[in-house]
N, C-alpha and C. Protein backbone atom coordinates (compact mmCIF):
# COMPACT_ATOMS: atom_id res chain seq x y z
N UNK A 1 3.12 10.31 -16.27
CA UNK A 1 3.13 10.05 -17.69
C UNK A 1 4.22 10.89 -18.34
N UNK A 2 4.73 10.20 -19.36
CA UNK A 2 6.02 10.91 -19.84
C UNK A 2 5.00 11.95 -21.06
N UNK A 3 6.52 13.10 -21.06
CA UNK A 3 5.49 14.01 -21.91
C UNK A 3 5.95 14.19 -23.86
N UNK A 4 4.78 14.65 -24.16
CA UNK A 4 4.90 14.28 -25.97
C UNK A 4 5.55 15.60 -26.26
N UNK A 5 5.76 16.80 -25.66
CA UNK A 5 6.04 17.53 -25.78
C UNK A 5 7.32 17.90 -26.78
N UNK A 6 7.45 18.83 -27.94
CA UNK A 6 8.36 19.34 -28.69
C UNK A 6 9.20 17.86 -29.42
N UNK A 7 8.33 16.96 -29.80
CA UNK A 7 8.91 16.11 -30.68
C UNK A 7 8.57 16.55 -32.78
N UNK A 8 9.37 16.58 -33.15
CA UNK A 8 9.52 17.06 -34.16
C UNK A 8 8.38 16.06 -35.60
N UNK A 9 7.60 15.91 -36.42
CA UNK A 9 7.32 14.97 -37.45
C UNK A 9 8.04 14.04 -37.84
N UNK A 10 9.58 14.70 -38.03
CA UNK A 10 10.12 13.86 -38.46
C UNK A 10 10.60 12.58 -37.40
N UNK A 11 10.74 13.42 -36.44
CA UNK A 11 11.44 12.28 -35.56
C UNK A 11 10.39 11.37 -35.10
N UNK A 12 8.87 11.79 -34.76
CA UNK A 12 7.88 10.92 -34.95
C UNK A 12 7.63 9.83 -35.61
N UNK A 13 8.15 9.99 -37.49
CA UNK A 13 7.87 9.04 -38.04
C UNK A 13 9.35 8.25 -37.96
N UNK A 14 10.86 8.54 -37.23
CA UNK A 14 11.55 7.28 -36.82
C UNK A 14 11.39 6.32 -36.06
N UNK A 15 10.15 7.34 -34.92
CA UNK A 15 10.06 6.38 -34.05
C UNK A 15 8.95 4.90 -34.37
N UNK A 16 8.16 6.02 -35.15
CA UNK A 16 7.22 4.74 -35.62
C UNK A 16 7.41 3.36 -36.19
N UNK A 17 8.56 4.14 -37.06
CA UNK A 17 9.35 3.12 -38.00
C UNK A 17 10.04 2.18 -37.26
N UNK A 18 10.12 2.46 -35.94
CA UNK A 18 10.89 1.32 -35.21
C UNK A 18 9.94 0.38 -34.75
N UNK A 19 8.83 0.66 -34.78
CA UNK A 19 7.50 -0.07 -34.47
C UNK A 19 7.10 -1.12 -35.61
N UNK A 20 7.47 -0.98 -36.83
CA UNK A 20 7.49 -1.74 -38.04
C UNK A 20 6.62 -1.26 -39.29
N UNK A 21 6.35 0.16 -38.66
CA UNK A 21 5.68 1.23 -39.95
C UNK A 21 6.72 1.94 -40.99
N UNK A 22 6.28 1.84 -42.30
CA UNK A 22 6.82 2.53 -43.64
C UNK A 22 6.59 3.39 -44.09
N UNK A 23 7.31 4.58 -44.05
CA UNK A 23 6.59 5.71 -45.15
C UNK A 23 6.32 4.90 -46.25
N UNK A 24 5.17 5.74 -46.67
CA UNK A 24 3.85 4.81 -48.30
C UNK A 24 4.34 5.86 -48.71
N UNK A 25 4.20 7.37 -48.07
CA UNK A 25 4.17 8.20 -49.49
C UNK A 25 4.03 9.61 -48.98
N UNK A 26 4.53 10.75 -49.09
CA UNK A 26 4.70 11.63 -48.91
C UNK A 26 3.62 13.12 -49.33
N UNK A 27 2.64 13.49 -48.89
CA UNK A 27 1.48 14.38 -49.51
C UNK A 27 1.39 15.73 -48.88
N UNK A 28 2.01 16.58 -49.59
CA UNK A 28 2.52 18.15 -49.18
C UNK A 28 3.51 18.19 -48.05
N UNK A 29 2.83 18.23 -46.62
CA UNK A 29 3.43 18.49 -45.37
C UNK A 29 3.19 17.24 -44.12
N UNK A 30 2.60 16.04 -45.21
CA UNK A 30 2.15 15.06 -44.12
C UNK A 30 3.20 13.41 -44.83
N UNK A 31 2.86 13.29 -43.71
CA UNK A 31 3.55 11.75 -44.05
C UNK A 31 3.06 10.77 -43.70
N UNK A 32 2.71 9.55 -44.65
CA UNK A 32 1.68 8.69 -44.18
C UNK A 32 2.33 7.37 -44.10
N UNK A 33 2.34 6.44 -43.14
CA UNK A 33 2.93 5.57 -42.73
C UNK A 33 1.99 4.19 -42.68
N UNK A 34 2.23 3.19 -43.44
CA UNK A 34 1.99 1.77 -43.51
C UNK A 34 2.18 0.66 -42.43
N UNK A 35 1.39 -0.14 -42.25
CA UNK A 35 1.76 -1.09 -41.26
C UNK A 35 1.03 -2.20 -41.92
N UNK A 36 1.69 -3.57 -42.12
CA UNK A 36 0.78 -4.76 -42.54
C UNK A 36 -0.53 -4.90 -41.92
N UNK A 37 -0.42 -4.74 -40.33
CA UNK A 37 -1.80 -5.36 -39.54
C UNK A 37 -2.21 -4.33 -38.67
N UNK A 38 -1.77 -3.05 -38.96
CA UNK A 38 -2.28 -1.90 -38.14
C UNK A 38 -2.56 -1.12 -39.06
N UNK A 39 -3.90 0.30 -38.76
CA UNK A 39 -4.51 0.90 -39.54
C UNK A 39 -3.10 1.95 -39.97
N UNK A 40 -3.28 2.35 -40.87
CA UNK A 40 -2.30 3.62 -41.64
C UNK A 40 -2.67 5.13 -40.64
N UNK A 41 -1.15 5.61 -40.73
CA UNK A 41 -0.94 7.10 -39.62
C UNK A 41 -0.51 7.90 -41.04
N UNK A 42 -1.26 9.27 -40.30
CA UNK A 42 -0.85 10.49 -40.88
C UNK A 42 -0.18 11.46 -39.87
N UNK A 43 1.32 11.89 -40.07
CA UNK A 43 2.15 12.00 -39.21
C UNK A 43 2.35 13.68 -40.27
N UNK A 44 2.11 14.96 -39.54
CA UNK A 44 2.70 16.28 -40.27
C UNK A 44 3.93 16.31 -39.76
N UNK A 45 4.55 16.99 -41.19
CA UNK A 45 6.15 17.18 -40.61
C UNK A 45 6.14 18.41 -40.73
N UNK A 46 6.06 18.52 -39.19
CA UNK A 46 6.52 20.18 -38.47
C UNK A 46 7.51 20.11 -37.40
N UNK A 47 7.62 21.16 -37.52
CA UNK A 47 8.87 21.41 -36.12
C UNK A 47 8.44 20.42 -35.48
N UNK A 48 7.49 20.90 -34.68
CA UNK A 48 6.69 20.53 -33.96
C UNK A 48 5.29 19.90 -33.92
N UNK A 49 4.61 18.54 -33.89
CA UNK A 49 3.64 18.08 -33.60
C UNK A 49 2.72 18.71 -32.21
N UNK A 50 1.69 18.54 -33.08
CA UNK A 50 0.95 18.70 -31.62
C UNK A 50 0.22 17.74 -30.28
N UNK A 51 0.67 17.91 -29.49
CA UNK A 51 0.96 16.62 -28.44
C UNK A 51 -0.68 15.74 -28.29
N UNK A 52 -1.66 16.13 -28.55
CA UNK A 52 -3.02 15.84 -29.07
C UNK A 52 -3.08 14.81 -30.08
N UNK A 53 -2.58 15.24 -31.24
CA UNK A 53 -2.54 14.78 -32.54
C UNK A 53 -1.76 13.63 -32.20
N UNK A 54 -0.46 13.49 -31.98
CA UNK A 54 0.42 12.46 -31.52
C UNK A 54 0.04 11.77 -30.69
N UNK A 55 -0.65 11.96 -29.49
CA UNK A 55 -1.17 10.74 -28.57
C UNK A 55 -2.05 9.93 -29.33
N UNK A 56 -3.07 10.52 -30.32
CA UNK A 56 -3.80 10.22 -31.11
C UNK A 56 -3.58 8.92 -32.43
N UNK A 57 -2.60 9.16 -32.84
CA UNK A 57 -2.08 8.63 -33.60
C UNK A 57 -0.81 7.09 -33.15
N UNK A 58 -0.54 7.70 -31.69
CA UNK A 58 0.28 6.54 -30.69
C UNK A 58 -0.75 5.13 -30.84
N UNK A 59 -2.19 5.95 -29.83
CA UNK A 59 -3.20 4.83 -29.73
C UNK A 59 -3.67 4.25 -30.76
N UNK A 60 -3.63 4.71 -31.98
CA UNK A 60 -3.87 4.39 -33.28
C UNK A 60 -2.95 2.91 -33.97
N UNK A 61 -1.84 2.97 -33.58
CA UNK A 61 -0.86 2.13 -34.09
C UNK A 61 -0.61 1.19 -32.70
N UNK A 62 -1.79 1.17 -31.87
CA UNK A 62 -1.88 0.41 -30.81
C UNK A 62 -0.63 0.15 -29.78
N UNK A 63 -0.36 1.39 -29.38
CA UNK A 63 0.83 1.29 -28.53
C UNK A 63 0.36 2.02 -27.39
N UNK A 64 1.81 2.35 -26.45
CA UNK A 64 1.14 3.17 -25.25
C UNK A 64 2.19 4.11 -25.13
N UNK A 65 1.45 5.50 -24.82
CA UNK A 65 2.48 6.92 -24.78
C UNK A 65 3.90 5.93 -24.28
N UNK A 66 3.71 5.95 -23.11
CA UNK A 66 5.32 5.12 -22.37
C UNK A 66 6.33 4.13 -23.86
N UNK A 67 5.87 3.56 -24.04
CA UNK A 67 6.53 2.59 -25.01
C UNK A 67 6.91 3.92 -25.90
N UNK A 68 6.35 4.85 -26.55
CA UNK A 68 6.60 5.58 -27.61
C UNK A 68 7.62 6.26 -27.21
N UNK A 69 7.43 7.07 -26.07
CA UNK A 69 8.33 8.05 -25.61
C UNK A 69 9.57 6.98 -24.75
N UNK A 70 9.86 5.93 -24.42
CA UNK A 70 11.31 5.21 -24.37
C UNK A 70 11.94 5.31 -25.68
N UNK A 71 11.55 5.55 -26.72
CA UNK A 71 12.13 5.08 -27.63
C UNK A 71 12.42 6.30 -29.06
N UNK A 72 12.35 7.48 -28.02
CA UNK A 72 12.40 8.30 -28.22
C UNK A 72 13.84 8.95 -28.84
């Protein structure tokens, strides 16, 4: 399995965005991302994510670690 390791928030929510999610809206240190037919992600923008939180949020927007991390 490829690893989630030291991916940044921000770069999290490009990748998402390539998936067909929108930042909605920006709330302190988090970023929450839209999808027409998938439930809404809350993505923190830190250095660093925590690789927990992010797998979490992968399966959420119905994808699979692999697909996320190619596209990295």
């Amino acid at each position: 399995m490829k690893r989630l390791a030291n991916i940044s928030g921000h770069k999290a929510v490009k990748i998402f965005c390539k998936f067909g999610y929108q930042v909605a809206r920006r709330t302190g240190s988090h970023i929450i991302l839209k999808h027409p037919e998938k439930p809404p992600l809350v993505i923190p923008d830190h250095k660093e994510v925590a690789p927990s939180l992010l797998r979490t949020q992968i399966l959420r927007a119905g994808l699979t670690i692999k697909e996320f991390v190619e596209h990295k």
